[in-house]
Protein backbone atom coordinates (compact mmCIF):
# COMPACT_ATOMS: atom_id res chain seq x y z
CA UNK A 1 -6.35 3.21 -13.94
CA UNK A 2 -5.35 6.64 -14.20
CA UNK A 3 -1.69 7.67 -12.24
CA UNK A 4 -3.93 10.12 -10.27
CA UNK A 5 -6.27 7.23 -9.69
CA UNK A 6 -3.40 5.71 -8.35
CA UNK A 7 -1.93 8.15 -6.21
CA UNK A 8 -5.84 8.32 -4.65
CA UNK A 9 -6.11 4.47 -4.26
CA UNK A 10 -2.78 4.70 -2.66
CA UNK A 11 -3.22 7.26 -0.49
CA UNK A 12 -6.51 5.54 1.25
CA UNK A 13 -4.43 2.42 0.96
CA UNK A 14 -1.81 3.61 2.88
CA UNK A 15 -4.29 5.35 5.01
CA UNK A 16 -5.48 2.19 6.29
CA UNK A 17 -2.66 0.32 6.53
CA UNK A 18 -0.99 2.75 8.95
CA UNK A 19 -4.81 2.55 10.85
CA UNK A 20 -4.18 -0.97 10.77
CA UNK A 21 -0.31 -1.39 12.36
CA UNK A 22 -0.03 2.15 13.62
CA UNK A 23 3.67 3.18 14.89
CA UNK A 24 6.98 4.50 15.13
CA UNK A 25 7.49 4.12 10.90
CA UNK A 26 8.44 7.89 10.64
CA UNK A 27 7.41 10.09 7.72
CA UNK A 28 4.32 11.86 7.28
CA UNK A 29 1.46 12.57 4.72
CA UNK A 30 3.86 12.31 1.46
CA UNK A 31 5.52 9.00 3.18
CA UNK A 32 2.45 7.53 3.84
CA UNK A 33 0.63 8.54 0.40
CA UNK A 34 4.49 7.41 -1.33
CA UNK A 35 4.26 4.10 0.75
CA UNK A 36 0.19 3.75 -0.37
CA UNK A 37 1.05 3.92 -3.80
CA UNK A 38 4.18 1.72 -3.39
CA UNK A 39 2.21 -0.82 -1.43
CA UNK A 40 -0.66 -0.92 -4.18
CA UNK A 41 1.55 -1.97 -6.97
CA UNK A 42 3.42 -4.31 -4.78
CA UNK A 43 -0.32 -5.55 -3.78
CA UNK A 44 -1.30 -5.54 -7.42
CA UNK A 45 1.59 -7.55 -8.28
CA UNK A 46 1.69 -10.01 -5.24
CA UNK A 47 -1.86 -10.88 -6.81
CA UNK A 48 -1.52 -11.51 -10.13
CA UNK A 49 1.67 -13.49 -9.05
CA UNK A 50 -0.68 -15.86 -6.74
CA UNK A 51 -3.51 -15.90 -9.36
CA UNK A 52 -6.30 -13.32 -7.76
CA UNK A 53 -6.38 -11.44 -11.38
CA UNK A 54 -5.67 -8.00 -12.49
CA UNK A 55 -6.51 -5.20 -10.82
CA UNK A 56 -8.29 -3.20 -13.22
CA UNK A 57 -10.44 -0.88 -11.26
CA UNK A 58 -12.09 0.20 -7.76
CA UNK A 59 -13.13 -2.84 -5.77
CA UNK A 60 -13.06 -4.43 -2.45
CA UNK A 61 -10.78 -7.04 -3.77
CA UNK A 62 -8.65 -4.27 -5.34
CA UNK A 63 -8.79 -2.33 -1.69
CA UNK A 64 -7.91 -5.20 0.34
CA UNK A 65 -4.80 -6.22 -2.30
CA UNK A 66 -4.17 -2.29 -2.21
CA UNK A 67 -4.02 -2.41 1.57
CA UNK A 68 -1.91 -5.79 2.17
CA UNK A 69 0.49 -4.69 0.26
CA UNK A 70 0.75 -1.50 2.18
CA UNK A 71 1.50 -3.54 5.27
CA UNK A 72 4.18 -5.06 3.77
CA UNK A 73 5.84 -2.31 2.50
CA UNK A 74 5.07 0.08 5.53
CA UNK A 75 6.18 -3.11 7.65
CA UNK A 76 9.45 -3.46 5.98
CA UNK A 77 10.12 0.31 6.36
CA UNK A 78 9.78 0.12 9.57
CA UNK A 79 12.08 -3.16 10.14
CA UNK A 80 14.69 -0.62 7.83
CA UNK A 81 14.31 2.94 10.12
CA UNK A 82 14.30 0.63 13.20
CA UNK A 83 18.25 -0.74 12.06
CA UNK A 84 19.61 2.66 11.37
């Protein structure tokens, strides 16, 4: 993929993740679309670590690795903005 493909698979994964555990995570559009695009690669590389393949285009599978990955990273931001 393209690195505006990824910025646009990151910003509807990041989209959906913050549907998905909505809160007090601060930042707006460029955080979210920064923590989408963040959250994909850490997605992509959580599954090619446990053995789902390479992400290598648009697909459900890709989506849903897209969007867990999200959560963790938007989840972990959150756990760091609510220590300061």
């Amino acid at each position: 993929m393209g690195f505006f493909s990824w910025i646009l698979f990151g910003l509807i994964a990041g989209a959906l993740a913050k549907l998905i555990m909505p809160g007090r995570q601060g930042g707006g559009f460029i955080l979210t679309v920064l923590l989408g695009v963040i959250g994909a690669l850490v997605g992509g590389w959580m599954g090619t670590v446990m053995g789902f393949g390479t992400l290598s285009g648009f697909d459900l599978r890709s989506l849903g690795i897209a969007i867990a990955g999200a959560l963790v990273v938007l989840f972990l931001f959150g756990l760091m903005r609510r220590s300061d």
